[in-house]
PDB file of N, CA and C in Angstrom:
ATOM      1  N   UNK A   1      26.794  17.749 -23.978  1.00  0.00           N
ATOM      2  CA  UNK A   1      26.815  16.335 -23.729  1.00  0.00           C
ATOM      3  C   UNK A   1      25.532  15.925 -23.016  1.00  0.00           C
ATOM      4  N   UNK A   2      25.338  14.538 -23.477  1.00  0.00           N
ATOM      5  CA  UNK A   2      23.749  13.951 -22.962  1.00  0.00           C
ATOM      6  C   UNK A   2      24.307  13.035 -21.743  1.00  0.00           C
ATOM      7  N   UNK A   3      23.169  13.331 -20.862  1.00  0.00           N
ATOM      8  CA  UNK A   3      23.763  12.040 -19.671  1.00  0.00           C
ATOM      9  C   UNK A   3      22.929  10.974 -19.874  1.00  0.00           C
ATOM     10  N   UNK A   4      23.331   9.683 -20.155  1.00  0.00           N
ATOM     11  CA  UNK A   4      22.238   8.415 -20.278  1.00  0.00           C
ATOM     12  C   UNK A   4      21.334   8.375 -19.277  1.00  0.00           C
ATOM     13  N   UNK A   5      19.796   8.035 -19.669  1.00  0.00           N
ATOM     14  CA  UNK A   5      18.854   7.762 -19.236  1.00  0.00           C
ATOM     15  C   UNK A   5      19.687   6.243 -18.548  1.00  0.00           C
ATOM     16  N   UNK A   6      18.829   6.442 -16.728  1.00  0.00           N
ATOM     17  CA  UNK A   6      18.744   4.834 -16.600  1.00  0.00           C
ATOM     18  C   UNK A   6      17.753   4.161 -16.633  1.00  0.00           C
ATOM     19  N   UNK A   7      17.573   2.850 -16.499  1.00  0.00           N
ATOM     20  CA  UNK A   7      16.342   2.540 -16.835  1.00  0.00           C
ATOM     21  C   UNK A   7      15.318   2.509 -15.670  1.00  0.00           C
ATOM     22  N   UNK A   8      15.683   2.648 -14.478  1.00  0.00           N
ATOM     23  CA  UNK A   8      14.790   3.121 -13.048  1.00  0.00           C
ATOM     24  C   UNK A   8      13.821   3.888 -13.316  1.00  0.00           C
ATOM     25  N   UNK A   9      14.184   5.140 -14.180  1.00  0.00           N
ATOM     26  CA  UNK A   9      13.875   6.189 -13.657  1.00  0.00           C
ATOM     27  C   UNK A   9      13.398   6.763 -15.690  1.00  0.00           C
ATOM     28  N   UNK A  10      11.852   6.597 -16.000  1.00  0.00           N
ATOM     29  CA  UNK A  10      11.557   6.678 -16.944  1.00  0.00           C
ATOM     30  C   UNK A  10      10.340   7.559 -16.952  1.00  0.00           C
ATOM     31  N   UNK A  11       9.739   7.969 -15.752  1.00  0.00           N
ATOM     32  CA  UNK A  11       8.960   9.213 -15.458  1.00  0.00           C
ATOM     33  C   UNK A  11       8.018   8.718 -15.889  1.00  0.00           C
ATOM     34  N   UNK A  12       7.741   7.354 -16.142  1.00  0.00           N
ATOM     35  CA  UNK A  12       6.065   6.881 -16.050  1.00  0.00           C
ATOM     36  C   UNK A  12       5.551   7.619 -14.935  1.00  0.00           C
ATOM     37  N   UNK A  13       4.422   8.084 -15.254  1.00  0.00           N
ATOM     38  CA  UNK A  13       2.974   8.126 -13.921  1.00  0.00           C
ATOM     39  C   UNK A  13       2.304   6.692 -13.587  1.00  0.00           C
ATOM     40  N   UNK A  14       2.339   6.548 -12.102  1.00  0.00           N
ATOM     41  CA  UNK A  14       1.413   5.618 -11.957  1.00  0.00           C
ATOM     42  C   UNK A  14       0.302   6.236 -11.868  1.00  0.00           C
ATOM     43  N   UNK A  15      -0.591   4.942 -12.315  1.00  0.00           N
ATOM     44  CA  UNK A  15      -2.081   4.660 -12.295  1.00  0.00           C
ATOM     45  C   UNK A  15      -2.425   4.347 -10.966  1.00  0.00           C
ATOM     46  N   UNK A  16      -4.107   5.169 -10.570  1.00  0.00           N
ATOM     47  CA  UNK A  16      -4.176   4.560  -9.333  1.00  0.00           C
ATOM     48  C   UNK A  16      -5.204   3.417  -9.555  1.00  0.00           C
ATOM     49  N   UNK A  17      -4.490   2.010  -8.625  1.00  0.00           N
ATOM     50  CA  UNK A  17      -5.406   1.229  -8.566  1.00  0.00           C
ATOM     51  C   UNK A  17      -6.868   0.362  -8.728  1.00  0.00           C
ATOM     52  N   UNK A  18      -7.314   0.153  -8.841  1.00  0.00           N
ATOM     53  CA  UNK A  18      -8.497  -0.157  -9.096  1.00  0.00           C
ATOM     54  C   UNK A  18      -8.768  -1.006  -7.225  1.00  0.00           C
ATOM     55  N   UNK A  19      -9.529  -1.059  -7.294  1.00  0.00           N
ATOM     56  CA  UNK A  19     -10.568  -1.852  -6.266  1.00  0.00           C
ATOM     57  C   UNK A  19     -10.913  -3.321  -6.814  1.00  0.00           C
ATOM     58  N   UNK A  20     -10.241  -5.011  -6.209  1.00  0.00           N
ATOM     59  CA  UNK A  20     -10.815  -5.486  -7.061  1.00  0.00           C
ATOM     60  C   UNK A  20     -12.113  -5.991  -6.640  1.00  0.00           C
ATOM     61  N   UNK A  21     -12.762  -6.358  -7.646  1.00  0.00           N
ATOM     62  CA  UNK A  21     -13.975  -6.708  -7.885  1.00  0.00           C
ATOM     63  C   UNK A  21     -14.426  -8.292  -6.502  1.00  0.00           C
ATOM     64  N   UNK A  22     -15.683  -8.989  -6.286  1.00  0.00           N
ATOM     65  CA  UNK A  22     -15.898  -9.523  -5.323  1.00  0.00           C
ATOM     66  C   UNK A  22     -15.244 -10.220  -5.671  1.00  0.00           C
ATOM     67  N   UNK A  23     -15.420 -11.142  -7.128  1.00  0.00           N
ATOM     68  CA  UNK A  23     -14.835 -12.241  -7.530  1.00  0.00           C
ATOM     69  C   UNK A  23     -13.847 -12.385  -8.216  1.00  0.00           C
ATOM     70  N   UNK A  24     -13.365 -11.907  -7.917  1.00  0.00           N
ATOM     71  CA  UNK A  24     -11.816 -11.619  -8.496  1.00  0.00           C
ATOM     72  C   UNK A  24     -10.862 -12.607  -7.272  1.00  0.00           C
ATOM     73  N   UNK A  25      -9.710 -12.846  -7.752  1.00  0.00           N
ATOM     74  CA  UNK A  25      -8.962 -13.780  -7.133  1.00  0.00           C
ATOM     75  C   UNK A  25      -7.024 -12.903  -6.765  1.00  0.00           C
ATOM     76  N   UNK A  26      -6.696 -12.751  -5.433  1.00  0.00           N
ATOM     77  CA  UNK A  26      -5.498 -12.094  -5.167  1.00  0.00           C
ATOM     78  C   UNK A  26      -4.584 -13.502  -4.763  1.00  0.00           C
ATOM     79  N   UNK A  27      -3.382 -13.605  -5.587  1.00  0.00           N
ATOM     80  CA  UNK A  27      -3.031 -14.957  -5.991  1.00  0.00           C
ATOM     81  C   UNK A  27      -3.942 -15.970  -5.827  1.00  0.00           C
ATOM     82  N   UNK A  28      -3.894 -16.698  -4.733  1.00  0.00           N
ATOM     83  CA  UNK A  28      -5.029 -18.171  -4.716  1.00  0.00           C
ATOM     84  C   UNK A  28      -5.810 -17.859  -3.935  1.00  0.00           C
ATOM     85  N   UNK A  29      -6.621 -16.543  -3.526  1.00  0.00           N
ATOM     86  CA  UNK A  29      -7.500 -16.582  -2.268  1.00  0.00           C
ATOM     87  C   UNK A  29      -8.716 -15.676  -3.064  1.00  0.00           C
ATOM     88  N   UNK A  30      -9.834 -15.875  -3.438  1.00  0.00           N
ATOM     89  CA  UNK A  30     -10.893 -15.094  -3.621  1.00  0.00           C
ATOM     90  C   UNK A  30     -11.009 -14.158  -2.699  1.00  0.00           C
ATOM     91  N   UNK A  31     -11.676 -12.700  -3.397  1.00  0.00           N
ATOM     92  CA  UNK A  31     -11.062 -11.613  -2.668  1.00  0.00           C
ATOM     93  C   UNK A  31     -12.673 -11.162  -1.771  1.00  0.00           C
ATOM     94  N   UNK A  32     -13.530 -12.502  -1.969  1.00  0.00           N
ATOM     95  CA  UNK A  32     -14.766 -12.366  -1.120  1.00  0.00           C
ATOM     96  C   UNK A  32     -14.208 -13.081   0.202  1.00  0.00           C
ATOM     97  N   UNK A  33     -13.188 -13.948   0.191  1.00  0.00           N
ATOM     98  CA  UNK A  33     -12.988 -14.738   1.351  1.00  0.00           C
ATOM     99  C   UNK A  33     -11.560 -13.654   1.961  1.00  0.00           C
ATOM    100  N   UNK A  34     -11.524 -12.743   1.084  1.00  0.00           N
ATOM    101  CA  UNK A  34     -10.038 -11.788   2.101  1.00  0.00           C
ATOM    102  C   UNK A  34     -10.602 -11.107   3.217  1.00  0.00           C
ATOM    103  N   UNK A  35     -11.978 -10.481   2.224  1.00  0.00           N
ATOM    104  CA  UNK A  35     -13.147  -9.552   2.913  1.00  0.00           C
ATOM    105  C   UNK A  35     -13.623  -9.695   4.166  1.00  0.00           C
ATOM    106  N   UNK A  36     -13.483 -11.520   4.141  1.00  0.00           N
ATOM    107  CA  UNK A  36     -14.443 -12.325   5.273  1.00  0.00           C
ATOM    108  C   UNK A  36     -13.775 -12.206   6.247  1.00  0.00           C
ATOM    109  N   UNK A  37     -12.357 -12.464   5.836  1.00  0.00           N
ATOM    110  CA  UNK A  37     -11.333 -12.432   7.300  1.00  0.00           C
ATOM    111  C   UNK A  37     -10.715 -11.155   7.879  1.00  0.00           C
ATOM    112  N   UNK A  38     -11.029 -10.509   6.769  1.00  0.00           N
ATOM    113  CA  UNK A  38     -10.487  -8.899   7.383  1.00  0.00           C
ATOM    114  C   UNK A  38     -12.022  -8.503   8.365  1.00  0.00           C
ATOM    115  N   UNK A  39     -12.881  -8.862   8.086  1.00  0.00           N
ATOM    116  CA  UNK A  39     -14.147  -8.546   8.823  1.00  0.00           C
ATOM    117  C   UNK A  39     -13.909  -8.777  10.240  1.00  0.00           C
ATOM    118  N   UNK A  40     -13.600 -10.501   9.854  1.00  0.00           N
ATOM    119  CA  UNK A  40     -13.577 -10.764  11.773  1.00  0.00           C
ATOM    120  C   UNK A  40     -11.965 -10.851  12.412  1.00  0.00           C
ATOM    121  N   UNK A  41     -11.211 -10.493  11.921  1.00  0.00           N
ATOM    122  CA  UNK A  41     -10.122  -9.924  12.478  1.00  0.00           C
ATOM    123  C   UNK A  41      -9.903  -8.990  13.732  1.00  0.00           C
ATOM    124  N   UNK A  42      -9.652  -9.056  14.728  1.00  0.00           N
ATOM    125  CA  UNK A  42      -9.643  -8.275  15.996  1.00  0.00           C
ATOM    126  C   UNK A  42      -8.863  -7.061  15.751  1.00  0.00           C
ATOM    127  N   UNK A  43      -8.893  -6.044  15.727  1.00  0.00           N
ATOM    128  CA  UNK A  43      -8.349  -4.809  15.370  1.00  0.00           C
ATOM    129  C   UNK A  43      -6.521  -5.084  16.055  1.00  0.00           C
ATOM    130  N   UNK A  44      -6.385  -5.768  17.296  1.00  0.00           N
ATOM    131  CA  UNK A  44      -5.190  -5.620  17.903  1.00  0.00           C
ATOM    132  C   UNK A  44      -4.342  -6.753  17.635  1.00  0.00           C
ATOM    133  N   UNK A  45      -5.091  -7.381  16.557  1.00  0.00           N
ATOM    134  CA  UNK A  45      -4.181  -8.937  15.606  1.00  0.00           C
ATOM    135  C   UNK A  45      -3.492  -8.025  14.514  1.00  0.00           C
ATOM    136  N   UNK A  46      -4.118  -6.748  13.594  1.00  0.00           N
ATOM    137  CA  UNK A  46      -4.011  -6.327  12.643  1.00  0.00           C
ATOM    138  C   UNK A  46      -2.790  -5.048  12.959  1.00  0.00           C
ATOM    139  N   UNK A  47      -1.468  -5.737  11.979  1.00  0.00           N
ATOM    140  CA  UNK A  47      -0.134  -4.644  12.073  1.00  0.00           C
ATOM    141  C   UNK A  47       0.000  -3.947  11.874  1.00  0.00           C
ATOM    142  N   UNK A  48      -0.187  -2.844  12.188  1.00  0.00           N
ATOM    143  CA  UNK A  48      -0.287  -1.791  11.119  1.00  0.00           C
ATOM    144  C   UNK A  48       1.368  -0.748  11.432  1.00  0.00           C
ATOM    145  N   UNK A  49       1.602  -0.260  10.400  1.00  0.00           N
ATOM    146  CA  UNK A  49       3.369   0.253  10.017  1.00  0.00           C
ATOM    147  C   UNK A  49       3.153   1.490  11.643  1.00  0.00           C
ATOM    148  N   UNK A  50       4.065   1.949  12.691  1.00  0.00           N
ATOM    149  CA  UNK A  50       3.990   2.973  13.310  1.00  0.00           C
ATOM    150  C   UNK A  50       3.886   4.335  12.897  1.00  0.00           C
ATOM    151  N   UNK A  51       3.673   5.423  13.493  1.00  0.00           N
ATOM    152  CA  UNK A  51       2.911   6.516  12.735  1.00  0.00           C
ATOM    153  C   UNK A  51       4.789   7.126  12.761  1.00  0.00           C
ATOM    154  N   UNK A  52       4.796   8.224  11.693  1.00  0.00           N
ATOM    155  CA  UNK A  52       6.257   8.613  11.479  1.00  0.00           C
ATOM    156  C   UNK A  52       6.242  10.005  12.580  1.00  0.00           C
ATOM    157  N   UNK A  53       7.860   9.543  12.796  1.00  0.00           N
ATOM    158  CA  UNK A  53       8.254  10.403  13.872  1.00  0.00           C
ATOM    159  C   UNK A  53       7.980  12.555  13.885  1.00  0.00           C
ATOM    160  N   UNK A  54       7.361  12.551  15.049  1.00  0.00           N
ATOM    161  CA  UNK A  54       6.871  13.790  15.240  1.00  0.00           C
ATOM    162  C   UNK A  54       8.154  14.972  15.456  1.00  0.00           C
ATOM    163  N   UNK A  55       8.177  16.263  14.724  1.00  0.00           N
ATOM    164  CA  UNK A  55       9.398  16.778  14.683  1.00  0.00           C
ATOM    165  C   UNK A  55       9.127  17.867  16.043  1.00  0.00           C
ATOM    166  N   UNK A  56       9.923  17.278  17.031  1.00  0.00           N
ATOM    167  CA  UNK A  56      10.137  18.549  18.578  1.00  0.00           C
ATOM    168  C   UNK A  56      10.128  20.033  17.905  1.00  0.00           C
ATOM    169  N   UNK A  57       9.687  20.712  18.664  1.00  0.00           N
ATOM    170  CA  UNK A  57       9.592  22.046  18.273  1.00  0.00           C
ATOM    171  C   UNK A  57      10.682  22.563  19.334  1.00  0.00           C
ATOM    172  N   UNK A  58      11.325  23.205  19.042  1.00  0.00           N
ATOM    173  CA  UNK A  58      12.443  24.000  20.246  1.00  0.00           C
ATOM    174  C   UNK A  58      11.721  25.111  20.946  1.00  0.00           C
ATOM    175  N   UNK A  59      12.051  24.775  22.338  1.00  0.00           N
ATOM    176  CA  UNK A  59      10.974  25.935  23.137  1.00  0.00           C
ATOM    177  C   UNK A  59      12.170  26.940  23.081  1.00  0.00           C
ATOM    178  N   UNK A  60      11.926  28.551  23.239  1.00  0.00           N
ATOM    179  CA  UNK A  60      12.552  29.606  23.202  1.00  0.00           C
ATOM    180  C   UNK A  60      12.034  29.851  24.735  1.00  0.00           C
TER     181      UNK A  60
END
């Protein structure tokens, strides 16, 4: 007996990304003016995800 494929899970490979180009547009914002504001952005405005939890080592 076959178990149905679902459709989630079709074992495409993703592609990696491309870089876009200066003038290229990410929905309505030209991606020369994303550049501009990530430039002068203060490092401690910018969220970044927390680093993942470190596993304790058991002391003997």
């Amino acid at each position: 007996m076959t178990e149905p494929t679902k459709p989630g899970k079709t074992g495409k490979i993703s592609q990696p990304r491309e870089e876009p180009g200066l003038f290229d547009t990410i929905g309505s914002f030209p991606v020369w003016m994303l550049r501009i504001i990530d430039f002068f952005t203060p490092a401690f405005l910018i969220k970044r995800p927390p680093p993942p939890p470190q596993k304790k080592n058991p002391q003997s």
